[in-house]
C-alpha atoms as a PDB file:
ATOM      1  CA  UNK A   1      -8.805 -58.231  95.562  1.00  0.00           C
ATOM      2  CA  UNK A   2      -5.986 -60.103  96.391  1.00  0.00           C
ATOM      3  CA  UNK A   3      -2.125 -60.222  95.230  1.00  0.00           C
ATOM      4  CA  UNK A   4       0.489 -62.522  96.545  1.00  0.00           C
ATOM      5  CA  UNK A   5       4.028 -61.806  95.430  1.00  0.00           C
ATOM      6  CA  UNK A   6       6.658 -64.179  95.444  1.00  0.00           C
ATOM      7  CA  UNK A   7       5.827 -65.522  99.313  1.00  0.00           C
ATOM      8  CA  UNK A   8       8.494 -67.364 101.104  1.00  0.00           C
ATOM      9  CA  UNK A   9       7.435 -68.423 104.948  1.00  0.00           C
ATOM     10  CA  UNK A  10       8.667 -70.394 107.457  1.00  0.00           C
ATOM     11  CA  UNK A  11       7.706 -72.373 110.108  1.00  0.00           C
ATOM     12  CA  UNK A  12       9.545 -73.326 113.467  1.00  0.00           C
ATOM     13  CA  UNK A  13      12.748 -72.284 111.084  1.00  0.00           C
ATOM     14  CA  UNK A  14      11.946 -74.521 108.393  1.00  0.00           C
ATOM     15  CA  UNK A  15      10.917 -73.047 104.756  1.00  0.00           C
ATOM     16  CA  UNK A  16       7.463 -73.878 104.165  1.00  0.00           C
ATOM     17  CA  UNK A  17       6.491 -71.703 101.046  1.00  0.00           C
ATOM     18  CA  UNK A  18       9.117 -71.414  98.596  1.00  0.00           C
ATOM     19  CA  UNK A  19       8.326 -68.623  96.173  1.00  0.00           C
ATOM     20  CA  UNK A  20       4.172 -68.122  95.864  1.00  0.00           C
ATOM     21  CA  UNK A  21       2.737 -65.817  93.394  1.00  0.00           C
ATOM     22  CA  UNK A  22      -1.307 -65.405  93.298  1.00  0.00           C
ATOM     23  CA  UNK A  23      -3.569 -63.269  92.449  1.00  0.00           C
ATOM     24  CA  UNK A  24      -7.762 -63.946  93.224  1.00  0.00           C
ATOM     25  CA  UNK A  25      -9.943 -60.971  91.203  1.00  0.00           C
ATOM     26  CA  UNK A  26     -13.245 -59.422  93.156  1.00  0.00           C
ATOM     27  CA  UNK A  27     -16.202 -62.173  92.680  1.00  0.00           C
ATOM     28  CA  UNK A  28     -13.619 -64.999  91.849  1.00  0.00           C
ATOM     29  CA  UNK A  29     -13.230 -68.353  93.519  1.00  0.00           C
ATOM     30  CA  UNK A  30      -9.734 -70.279  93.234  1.00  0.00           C
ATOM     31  CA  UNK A  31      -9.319 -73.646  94.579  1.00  0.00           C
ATOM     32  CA  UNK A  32      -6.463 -75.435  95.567  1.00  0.00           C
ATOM     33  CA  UNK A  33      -5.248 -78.758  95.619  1.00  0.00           C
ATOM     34  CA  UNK A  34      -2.232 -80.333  97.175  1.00  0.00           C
ATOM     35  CA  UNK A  35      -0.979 -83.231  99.089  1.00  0.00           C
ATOM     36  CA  UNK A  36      -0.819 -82.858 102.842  1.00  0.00           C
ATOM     37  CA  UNK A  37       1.873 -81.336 103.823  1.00  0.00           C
ATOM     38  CA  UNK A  38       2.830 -79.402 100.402  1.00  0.00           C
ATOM     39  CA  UNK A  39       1.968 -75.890 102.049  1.00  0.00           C
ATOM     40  CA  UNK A  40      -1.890 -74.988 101.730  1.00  0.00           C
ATOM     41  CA  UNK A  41      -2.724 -73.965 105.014  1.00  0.00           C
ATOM     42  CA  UNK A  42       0.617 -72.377 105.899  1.00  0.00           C
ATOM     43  CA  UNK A  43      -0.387 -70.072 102.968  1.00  0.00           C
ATOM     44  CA  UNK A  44      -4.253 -69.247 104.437  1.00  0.00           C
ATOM     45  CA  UNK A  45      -2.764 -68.707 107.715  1.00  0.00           C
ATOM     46  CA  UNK A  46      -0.182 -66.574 106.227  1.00  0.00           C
ATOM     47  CA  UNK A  47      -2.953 -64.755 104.256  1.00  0.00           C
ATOM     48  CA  UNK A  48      -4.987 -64.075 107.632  1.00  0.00           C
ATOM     49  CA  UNK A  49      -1.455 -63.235 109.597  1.00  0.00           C
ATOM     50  CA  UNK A  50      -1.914 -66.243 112.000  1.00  0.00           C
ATOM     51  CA  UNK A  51       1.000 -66.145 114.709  1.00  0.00           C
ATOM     52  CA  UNK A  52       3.702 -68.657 113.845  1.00  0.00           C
ATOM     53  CA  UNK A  53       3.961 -67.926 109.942  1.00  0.00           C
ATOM     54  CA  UNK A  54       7.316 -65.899 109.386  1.00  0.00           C
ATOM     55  CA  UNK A  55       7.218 -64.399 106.025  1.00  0.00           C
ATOM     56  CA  UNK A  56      11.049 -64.441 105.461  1.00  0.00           C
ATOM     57  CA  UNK A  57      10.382 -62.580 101.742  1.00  0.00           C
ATOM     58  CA  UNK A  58       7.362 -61.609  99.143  1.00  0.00           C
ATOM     59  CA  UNK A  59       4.536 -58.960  99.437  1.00  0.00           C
ATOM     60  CA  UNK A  60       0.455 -59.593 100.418  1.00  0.00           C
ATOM     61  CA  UNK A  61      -1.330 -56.726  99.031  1.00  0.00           C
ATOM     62  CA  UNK A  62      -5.106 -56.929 100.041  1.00  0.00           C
ATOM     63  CA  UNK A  63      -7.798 -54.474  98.173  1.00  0.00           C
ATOM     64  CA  UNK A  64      -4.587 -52.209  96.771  1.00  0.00           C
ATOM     65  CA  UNK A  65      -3.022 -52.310 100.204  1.00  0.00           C
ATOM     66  CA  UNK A  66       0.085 -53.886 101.872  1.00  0.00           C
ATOM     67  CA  UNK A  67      -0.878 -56.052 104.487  1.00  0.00           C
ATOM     68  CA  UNK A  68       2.152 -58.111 104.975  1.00  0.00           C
ATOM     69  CA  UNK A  69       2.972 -57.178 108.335  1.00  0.00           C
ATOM     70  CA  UNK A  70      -0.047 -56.377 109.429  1.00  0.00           C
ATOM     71  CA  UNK A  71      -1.568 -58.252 112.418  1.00  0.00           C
ATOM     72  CA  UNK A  72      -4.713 -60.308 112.070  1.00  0.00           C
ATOM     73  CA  UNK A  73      -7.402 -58.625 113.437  1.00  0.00           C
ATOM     74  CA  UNK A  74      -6.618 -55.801 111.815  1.00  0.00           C
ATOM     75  CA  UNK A  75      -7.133 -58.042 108.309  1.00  0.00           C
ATOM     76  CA  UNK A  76     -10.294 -59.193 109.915  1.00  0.00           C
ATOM     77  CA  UNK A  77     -11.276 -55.651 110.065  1.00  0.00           C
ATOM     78  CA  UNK A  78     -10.504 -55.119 106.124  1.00  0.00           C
ATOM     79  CA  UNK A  79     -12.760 -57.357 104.788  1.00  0.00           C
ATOM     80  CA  UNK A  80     -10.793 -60.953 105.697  1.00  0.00           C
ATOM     81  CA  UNK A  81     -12.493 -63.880 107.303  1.00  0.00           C
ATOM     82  CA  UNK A  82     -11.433 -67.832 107.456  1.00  0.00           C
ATOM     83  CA  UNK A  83     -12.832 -71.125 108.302  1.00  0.00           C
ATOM     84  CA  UNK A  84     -10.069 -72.994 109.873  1.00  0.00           C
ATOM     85  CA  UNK A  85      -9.690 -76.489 109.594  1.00  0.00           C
ATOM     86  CA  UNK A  86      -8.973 -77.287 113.017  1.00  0.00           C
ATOM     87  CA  UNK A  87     -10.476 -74.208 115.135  1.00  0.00           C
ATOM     88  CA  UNK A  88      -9.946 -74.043 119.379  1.00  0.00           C
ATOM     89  CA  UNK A  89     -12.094 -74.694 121.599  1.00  0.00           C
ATOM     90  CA  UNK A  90     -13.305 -70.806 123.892  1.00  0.00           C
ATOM     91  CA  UNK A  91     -14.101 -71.739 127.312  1.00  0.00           C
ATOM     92  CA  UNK A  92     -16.363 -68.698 129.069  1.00  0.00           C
ATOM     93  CA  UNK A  93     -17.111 -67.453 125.613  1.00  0.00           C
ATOM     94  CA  UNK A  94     -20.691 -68.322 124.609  1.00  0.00           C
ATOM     95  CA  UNK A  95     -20.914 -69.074 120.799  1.00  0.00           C
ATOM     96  CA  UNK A  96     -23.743 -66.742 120.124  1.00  0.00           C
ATOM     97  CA  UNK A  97     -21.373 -64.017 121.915  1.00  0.00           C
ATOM     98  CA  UNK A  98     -18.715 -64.607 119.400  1.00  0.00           C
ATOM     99  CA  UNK A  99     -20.833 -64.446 116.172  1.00  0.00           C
ATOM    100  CA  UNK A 100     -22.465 -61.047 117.587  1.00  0.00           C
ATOM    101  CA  UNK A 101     -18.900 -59.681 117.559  1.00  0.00           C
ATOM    102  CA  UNK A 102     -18.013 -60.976 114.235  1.00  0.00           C
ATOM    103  CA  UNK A 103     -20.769 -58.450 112.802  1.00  0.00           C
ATOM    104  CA  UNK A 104     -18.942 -55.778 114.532  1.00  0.00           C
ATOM    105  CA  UNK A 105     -21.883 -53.583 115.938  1.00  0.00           C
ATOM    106  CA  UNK A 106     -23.491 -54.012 112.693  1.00  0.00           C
ATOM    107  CA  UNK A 107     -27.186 -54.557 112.625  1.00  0.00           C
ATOM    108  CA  UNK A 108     -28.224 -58.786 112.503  1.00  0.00           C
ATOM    109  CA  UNK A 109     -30.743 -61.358 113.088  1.00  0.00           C
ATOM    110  CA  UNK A 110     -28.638 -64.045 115.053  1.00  0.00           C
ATOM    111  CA  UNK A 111     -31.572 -66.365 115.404  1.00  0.00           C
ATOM    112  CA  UNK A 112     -32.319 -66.377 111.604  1.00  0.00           C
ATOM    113  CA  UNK A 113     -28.503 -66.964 110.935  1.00  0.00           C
ATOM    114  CA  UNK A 114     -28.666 -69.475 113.378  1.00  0.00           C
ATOM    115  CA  UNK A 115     -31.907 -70.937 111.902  1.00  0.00           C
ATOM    116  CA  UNK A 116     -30.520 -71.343 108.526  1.00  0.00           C
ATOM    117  CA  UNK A 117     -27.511 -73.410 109.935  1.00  0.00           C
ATOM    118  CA  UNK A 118     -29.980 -75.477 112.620  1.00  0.00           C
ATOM    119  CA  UNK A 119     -27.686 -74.060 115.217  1.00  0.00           C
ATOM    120  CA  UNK A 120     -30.045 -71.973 117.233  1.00  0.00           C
ATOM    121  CA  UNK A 121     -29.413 -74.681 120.244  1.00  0.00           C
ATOM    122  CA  UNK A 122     -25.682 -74.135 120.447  1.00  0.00           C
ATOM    123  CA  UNK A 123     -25.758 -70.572 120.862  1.00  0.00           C
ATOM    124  CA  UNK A 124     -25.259 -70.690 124.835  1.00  0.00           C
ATOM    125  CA  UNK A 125     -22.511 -73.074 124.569  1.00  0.00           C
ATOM    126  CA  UNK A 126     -18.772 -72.097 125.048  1.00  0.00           C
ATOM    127  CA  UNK A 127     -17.036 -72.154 121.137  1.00  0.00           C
ATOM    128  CA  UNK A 128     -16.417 -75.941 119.788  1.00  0.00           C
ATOM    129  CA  UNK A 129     -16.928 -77.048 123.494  1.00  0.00           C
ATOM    130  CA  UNK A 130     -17.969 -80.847 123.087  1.00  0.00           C
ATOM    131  CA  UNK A 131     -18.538 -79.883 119.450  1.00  0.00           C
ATOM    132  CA  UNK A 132     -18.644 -82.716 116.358  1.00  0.00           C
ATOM    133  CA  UNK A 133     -16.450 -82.164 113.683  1.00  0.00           C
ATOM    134  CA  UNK A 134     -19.968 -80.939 111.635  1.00  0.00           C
ATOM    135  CA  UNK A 135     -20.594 -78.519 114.328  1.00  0.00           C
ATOM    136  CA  UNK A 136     -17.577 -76.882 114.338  1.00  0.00           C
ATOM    137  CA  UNK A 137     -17.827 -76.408 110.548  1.00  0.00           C
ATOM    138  CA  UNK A 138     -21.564 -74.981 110.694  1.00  0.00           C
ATOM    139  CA  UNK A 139     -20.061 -72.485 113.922  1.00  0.00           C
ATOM    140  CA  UNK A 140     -17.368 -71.375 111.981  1.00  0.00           C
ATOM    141  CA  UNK A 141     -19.648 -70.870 108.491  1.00  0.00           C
ATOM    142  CA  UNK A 142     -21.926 -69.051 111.350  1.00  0.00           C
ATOM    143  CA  UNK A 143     -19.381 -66.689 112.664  1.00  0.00           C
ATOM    144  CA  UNK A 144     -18.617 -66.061 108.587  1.00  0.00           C
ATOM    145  CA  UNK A 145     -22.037 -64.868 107.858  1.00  0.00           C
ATOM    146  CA  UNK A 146     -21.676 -62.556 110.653  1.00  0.00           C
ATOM    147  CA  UNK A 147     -18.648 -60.828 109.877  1.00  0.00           C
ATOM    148  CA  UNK A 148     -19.534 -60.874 106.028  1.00  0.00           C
ATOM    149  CA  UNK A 149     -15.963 -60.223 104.680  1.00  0.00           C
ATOM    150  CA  UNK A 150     -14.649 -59.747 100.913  1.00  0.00           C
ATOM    151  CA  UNK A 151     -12.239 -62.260 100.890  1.00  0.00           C
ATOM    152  CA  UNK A 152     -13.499 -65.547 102.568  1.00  0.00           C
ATOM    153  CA  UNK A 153     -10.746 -68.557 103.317  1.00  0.00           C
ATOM    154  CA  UNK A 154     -11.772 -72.298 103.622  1.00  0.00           C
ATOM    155  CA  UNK A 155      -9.837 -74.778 104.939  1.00  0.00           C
ATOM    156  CA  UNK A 156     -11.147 -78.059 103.941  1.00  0.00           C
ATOM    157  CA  UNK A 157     -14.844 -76.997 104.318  1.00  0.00           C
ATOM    158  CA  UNK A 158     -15.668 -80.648 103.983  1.00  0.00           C
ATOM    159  CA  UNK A 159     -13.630 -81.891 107.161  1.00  0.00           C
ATOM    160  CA  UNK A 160     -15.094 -83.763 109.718  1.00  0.00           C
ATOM    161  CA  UNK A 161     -18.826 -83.378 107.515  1.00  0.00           C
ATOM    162  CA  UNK A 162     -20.667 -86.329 107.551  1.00  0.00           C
ATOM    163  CA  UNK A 163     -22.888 -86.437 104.094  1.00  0.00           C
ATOM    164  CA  UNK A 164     -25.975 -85.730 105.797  1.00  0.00           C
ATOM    165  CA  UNK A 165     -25.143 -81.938 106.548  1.00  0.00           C
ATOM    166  CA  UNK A 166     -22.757 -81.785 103.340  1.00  0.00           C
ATOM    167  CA  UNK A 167     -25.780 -80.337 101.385  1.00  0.00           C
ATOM    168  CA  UNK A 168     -25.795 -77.916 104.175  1.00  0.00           C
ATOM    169  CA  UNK A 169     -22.546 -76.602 104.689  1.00  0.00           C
ATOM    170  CA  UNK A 170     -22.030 -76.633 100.658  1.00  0.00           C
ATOM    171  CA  UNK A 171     -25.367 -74.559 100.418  1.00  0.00           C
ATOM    172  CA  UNK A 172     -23.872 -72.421 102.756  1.00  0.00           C
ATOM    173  CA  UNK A 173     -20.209 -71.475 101.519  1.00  0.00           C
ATOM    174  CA  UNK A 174     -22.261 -71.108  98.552  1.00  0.00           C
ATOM    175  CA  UNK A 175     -24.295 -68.286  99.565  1.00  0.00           C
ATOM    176  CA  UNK A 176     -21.348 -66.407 101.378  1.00  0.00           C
ATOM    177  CA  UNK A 177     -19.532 -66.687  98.506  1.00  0.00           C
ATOM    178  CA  UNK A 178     -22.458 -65.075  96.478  1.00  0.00           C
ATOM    179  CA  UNK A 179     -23.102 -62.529  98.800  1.00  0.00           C
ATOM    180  CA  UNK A 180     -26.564 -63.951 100.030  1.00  0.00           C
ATOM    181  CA  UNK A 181     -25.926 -65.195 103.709  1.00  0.00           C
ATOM    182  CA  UNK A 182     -26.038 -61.751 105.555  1.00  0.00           C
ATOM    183  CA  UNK A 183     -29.659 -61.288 107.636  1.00  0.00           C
ATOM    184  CA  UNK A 184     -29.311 -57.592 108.086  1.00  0.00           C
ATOM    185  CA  UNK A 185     -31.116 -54.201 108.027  1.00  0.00           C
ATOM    186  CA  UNK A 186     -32.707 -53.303 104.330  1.00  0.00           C
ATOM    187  CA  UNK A 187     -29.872 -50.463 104.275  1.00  0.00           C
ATOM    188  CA  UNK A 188     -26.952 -52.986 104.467  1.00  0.00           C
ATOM    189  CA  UNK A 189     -28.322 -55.198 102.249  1.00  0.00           C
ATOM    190  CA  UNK A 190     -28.593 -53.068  99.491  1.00  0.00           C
ATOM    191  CA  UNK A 191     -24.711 -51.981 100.254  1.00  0.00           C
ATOM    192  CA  UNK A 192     -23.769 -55.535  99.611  1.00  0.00           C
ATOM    193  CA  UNK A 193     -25.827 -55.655  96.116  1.00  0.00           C
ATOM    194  CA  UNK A 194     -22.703 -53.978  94.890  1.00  0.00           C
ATOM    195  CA  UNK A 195     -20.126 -55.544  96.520  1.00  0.00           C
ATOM    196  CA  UNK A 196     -17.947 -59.087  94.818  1.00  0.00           C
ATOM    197  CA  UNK A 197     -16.685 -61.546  97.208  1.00  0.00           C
ATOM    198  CA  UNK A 198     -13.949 -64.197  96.451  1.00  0.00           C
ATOM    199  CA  UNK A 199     -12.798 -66.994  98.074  1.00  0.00           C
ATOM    200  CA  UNK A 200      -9.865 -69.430  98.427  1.00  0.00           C
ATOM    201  CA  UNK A 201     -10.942 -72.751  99.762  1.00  0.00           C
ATOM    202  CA  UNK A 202      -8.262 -76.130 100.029  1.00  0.00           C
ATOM    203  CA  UNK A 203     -10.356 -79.329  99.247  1.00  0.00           C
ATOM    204  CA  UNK A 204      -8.788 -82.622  99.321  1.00  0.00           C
ATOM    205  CA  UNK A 205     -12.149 -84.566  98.296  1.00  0.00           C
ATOM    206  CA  UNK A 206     -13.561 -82.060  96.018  1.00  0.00           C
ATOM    207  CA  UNK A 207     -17.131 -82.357  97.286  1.00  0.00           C
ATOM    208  CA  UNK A 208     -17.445 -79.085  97.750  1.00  0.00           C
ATOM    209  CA  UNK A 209     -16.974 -78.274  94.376  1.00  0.00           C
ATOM    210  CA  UNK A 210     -20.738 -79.317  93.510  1.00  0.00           C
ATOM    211  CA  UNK A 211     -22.415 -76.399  95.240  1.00  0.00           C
ATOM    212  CA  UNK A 212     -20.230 -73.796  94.364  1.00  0.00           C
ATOM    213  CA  UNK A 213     -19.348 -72.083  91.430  1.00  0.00           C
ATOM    214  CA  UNK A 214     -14.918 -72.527  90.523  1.00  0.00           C
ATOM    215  CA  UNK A 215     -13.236 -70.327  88.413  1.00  0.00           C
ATOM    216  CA  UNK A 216      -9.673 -71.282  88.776  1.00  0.00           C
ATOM    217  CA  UNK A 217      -7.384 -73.804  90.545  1.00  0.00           C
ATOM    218  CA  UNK A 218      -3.643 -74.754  91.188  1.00  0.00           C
ATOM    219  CA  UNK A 219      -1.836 -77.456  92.256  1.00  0.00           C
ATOM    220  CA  UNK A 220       0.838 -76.629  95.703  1.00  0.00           C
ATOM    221  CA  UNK A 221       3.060 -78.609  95.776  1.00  0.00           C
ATOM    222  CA  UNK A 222       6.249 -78.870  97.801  1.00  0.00           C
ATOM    223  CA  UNK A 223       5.634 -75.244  98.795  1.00  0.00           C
ATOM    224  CA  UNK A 224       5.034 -73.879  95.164  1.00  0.00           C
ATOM    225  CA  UNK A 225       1.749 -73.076  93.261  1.00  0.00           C
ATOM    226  CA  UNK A 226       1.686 -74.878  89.652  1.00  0.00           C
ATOM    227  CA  UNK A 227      -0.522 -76.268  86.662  1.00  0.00           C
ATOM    228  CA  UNK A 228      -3.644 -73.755  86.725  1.00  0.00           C
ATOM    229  CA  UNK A 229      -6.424 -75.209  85.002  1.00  0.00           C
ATOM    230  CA  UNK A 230     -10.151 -75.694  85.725  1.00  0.00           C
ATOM    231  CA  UNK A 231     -10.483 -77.016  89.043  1.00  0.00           C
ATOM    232  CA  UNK A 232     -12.775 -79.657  87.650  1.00  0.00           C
ATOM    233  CA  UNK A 233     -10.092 -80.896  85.338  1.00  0.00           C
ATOM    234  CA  UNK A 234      -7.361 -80.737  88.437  1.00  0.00           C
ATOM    235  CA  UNK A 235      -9.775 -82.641  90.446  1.00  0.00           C
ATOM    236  CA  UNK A 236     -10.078 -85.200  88.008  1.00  0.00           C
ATOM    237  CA  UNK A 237      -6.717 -85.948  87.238  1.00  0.00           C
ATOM    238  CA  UNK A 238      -5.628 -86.116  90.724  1.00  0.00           C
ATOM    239  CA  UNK A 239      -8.217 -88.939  91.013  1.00  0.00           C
ATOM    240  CA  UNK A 240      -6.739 -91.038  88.328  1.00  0.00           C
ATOM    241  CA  UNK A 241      -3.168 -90.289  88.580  1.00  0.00           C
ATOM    242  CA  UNK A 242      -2.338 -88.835  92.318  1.00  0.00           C
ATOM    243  CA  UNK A 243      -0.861 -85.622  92.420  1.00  0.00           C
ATOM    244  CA  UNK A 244       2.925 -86.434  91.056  1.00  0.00           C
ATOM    245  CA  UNK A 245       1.383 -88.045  87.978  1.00  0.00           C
ATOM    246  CA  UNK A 246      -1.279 -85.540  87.992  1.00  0.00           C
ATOM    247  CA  UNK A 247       1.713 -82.713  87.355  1.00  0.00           C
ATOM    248  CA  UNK A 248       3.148 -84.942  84.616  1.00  0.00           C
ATOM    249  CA  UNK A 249      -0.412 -85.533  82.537  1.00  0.00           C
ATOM    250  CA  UNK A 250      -1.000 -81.574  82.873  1.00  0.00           C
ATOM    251  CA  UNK A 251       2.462 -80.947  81.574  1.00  0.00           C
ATOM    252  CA  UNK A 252       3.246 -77.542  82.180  1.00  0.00           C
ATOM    253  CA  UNK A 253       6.381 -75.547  82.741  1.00  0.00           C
ATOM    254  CA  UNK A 254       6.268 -74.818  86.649  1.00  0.00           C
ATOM    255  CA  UNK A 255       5.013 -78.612  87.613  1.00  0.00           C
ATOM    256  CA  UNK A 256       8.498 -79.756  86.309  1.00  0.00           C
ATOM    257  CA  UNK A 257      10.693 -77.418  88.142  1.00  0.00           C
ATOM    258  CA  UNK A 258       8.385 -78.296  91.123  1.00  0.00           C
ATOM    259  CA  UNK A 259       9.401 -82.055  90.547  1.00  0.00           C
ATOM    260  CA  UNK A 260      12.598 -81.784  90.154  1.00  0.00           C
END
């Protein structure tokens, strides 16, 4: 579904990924780890073709085509969709609006979405206006069910979540990673029987890792991908031993080129 060969971006002239190679099958979900600042969302927003991302070398190939250059809504339009961390704020642009775009003239019952979020009350309000950090997260997981892409990006789904509505939002990116979040017409839904979503999700706290099913994980670390291993495992290590320990204990091959 997706292939990521040997990536190199920069930001504001400064080189952010250094060298990225990844590959996420159909149906698979990878998770990665990494200290703030080591690269992770540079390489989402890179993957969606977010503005400000200047892929200097390497090759994002996206359902057997290149997409490197292409410009984001274009990748929306493939089959791409994110949940970003830190989304803006629409003025003028009801929310309810936006999530009957995402579907794209496609056939949906925006109440029901809503319902299963408990977000039918924010529908007339203007995107993440005077939104918690739990709101934003349900309108972007919202907008997600909506647009029902292949490949879905999280950003730190937990962010801003307060445990009450963790159950929620971890049901959720549960469900659109399975394929089960679309309300549409009998005809579309038995299109999607055959289809096999993956996902790439960052998680710092790994809570989201209890409602969702993880095949694979890495470590990033100064801008490079290392030490794949359950993401269980990862998670675990990282909680005893930080993440430059955590490279050591897994003792593999790219971690020690990474720290040195």
């Amino acid at each position: 579904m997706l292939e990521i060969r040997d990536l190199h971006v920069s930001v504001g002239g400064q080189a952010v990924l250094k060298g990225v190679n990844l590959c996420v099958q159909p149906g698979e979900t990878f998770i990665l780890f990494g200290p703030n600042g080591s690269g992770k969302t540079t390489l989402l927003m890179t993957i969606m073709g977010v503005s400000g991302y200047q892929i200097t070398q390497g090759q994002i190939i996206f359902k057997g085509q290149d997409i490197t250059h292409a410009p984001m809504y274009e990748r929306a339009r493939l089959g791409i969709g994110m949940s970003f961390q830190r989304p803006p704020t629409i003025k003028g642009l009801p929310t309810g609006k936006l999530v009957q775009l995402c579907a794209r003239e496609r056939p949906i019952d925006l109440d029901a979405m809503a319902q299963k979020l408990n977000f039918n009350t924010f529908l007339e309000r203007d995107v993440n206006a005077g939104f918690s950090g739990g709101e934003i997260k349900r309108s972007e997981l919202l907008q997600l069910m909506a647009q029902s892409p292949d490949l879905l990006l999280f950003d730190e789904p937990e962010s801003g979540v307060d445990l009450e509505n963790m159950a929620l939002v971890g049901h959720t990116v549960h469900d659109l990673l399975a394929g089960k979040s679309q309300v549409l017409s009998q005809s579309l839904r038995e299109q999607g029987r055959n289809r096999k979503t993956c996902g790439l999700i960052i998680t710092h706290t790994g809570y989201i890792l209890q409602y969702i099913n993880a095949h694979r994980g890495q470590v990033m670390y100064h801008g490079k991908l290392c030490c794949e291993a359950n993401p269980h495992e990862i998670l675990k290590h990282i909680q005893e031993h930080g993440y430059r320990e955590c490279l050591r204990c897994l003792d593999c091959a790219p971690a020690k080129e990474v720290l040195a």
